[in-house]
C-alpha atoms as a PDB file:
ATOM      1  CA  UNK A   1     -12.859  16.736  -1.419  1.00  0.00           C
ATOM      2  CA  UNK A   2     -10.805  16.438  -4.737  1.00  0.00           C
ATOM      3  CA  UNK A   3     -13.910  14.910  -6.424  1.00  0.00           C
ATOM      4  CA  UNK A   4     -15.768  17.158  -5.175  1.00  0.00           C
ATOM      5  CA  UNK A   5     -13.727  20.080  -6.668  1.00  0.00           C
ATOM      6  CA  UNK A   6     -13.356  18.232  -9.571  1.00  0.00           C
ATOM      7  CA  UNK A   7     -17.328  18.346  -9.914  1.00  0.00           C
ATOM      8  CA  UNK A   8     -17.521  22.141  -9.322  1.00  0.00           C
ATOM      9  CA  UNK A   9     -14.551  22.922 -11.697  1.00  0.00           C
ATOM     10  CA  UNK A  10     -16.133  20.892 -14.607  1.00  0.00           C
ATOM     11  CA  UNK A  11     -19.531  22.607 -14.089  1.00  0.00           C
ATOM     12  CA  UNK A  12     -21.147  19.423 -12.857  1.00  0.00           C
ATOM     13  CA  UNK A  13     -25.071  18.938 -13.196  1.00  0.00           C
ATOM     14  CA  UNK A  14     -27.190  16.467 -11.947  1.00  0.00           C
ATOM     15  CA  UNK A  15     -28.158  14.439 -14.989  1.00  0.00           C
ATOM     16  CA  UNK A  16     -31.603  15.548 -16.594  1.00  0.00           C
ATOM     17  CA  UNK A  17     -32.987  11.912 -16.127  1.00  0.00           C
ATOM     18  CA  UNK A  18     -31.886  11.431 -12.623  1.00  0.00           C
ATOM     19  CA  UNK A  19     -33.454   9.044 -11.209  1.00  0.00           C
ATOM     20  CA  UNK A  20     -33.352   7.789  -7.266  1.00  0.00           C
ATOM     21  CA  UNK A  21     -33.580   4.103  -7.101  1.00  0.00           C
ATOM     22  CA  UNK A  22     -35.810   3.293  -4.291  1.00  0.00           C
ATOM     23  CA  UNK A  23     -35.388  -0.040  -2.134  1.00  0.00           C
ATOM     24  CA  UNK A  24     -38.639  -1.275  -3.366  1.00  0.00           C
ATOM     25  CA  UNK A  25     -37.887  -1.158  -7.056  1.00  0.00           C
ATOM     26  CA  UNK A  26     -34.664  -3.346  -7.123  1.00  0.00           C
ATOM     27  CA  UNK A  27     -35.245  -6.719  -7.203  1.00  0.00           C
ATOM     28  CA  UNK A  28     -32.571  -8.477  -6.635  1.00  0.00           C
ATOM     29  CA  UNK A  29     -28.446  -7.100  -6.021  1.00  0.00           C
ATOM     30  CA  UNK A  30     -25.891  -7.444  -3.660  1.00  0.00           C
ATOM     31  CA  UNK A  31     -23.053  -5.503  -2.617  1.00  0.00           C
ATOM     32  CA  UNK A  32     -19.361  -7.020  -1.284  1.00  0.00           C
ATOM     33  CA  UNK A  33     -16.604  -5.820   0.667  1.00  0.00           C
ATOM     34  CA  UNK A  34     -13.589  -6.909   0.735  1.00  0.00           C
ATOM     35  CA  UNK A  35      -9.708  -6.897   0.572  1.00  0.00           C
ATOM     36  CA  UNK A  36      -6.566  -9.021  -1.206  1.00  0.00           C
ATOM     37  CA  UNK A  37      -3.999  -9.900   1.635  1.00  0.00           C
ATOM     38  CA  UNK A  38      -1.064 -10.297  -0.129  1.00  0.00           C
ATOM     39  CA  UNK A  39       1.715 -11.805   2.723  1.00  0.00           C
ATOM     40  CA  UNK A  40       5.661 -11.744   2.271  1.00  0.00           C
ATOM     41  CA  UNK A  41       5.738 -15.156   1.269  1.00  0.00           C
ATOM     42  CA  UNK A  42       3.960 -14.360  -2.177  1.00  0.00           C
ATOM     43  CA  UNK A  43       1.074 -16.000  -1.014  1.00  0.00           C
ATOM     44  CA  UNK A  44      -2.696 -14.102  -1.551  1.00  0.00           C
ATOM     45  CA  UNK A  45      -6.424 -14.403   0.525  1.00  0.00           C
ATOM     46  CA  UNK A  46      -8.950 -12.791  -0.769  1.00  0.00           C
ATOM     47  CA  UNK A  47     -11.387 -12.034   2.593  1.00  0.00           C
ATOM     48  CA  UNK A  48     -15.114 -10.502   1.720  1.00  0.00           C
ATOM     49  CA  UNK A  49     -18.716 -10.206   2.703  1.00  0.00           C
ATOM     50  CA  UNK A  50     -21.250  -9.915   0.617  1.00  0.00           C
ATOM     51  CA  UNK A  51     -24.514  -9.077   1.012  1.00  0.00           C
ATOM     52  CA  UNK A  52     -27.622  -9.440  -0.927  1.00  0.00           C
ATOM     53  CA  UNK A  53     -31.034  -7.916  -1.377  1.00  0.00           C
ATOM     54  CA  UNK A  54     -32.150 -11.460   0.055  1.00  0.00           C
ATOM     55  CA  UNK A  55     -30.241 -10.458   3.245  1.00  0.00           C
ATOM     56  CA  UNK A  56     -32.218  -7.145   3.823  1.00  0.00           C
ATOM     57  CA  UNK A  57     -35.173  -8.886   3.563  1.00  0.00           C
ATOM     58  CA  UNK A  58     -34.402 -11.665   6.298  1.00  0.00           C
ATOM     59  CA  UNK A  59     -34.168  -8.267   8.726  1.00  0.00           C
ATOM     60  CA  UNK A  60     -37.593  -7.023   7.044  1.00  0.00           C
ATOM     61  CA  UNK A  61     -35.505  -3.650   6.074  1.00  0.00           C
ATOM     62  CA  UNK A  62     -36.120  -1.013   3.576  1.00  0.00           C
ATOM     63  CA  UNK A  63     -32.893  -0.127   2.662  1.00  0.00           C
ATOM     64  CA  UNK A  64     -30.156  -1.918   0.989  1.00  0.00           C
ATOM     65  CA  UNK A  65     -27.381  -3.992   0.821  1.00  0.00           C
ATOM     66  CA  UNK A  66     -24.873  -1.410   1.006  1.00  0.00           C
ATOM     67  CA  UNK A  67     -26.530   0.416   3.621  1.00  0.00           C
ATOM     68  CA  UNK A  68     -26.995  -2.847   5.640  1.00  0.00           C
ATOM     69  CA  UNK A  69     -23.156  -3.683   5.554  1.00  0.00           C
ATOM     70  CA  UNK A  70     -22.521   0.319   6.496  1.00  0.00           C
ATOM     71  CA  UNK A  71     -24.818  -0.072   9.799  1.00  0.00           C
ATOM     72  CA  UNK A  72     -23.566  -3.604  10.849  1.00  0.00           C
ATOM     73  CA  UNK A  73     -20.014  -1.586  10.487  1.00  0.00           C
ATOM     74  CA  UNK A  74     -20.980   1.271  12.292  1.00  0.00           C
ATOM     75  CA  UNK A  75     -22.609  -0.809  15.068  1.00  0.00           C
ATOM     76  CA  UNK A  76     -19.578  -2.893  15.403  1.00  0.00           C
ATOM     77  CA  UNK A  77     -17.646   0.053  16.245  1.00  0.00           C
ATOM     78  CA  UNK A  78     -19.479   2.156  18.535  1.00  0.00           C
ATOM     79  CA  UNK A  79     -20.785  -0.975  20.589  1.00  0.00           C
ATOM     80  CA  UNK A  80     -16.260  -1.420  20.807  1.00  0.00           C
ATOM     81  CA  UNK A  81     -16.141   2.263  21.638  1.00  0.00           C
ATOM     82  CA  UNK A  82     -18.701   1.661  24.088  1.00  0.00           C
ATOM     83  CA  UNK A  83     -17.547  -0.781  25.791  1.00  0.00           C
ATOM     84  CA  UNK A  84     -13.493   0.299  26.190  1.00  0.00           C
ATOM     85  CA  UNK A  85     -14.768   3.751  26.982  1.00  0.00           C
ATOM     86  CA  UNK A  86     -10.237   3.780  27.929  1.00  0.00           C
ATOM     87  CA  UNK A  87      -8.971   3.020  24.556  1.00  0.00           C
ATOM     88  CA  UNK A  88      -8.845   6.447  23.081  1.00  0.00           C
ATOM     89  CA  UNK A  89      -9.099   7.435  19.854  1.00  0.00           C
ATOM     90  CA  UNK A  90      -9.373   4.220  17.223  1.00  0.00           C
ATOM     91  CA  UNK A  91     -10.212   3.775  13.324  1.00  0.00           C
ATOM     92  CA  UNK A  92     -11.060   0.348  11.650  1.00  0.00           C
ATOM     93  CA  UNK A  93      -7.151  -0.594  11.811  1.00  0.00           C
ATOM     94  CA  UNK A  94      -7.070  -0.786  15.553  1.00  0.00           C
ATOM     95  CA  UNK A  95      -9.838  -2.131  16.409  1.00  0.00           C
ATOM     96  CA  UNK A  96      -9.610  -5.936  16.938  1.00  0.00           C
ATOM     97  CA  UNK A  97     -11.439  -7.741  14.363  1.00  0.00           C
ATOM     98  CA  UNK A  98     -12.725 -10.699  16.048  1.00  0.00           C
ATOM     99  CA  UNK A  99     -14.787  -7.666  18.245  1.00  0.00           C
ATOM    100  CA  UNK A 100     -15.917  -5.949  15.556  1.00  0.00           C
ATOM    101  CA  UNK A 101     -17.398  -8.751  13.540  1.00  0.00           C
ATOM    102  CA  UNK A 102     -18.935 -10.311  16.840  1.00  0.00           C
ATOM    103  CA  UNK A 103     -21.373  -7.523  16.590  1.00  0.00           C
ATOM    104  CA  UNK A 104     -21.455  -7.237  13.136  1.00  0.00           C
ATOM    105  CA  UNK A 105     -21.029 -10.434  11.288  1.00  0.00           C
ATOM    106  CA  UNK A 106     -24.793 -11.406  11.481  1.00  0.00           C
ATOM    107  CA  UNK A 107     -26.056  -8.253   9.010  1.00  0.00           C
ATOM    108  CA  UNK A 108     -22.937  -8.854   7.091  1.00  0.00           C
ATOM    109  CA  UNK A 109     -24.046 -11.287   4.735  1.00  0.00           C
ATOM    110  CA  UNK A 110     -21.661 -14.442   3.627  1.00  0.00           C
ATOM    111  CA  UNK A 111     -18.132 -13.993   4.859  1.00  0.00           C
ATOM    112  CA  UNK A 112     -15.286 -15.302   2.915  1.00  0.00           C
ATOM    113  CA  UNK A 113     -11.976 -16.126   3.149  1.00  0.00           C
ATOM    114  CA  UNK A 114      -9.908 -18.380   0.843  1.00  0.00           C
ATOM    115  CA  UNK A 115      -6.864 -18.511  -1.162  1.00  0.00           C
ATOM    116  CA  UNK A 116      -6.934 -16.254  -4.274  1.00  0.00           C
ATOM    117  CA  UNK A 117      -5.614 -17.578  -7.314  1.00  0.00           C
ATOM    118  CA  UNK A 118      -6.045 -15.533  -9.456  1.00  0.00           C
ATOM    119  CA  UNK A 119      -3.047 -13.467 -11.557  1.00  0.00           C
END
């Protein structure tokens, strides 16, 4: 909502060449998601999934990566809600993981997980 009123209070127009990029035109692409896990001991993970344009097209889908990942996500957690009908009200945080990506996982793309070593 902030950006949003940002937007409005800067008199925010849609650019004159605007231009929707449609499925079909992008070639090649992938989108990730992920998170650092940094644990008490100083040591860090980096755990991701990344999917590509490739990935779409194993599904024969028009949309894209992101969308993909955003489905396989959303799937995860209603087919959870679904089946503990009990648990009340969840978000991604209480929902058990290993559930969520045994729906999911397959439209996900590669999943990661490995020590980060990086700064």
């Amino acid at each position: 909502m902030k950006s949003l009123e940002n937007f409005r209070d800067n008199g925010y127009k849609v650019l004159s060449d605007y231009q929707v990029v449609r499925r079909k035109d992008v070639i090649s692409g992938c989108d990730s998601i992920g998170a650092l896990l940094v644990f008490e001991n100083g040591e860090k993970f980096i755990g991701s999934t990344i999917c590509s344009v490739e990935d779409c097209d194993k599904f024969g889908l028009l949309s894209g990566p992101t969308c993909l990942q955003v489905a396989a996500y959303m799937m995860g957690c209603i087919r959870f809600a679904m089946k503990h009908k009990n648990c009340g009200l969840n978000n991604s945080e209480t929902i058990p993981h290993k559930e969520l990506f045994k729906y999911s996982e397959k439209y996900m793309g590669k999943s990661i997980l490995r020590k980060f070593n990086f700064c």
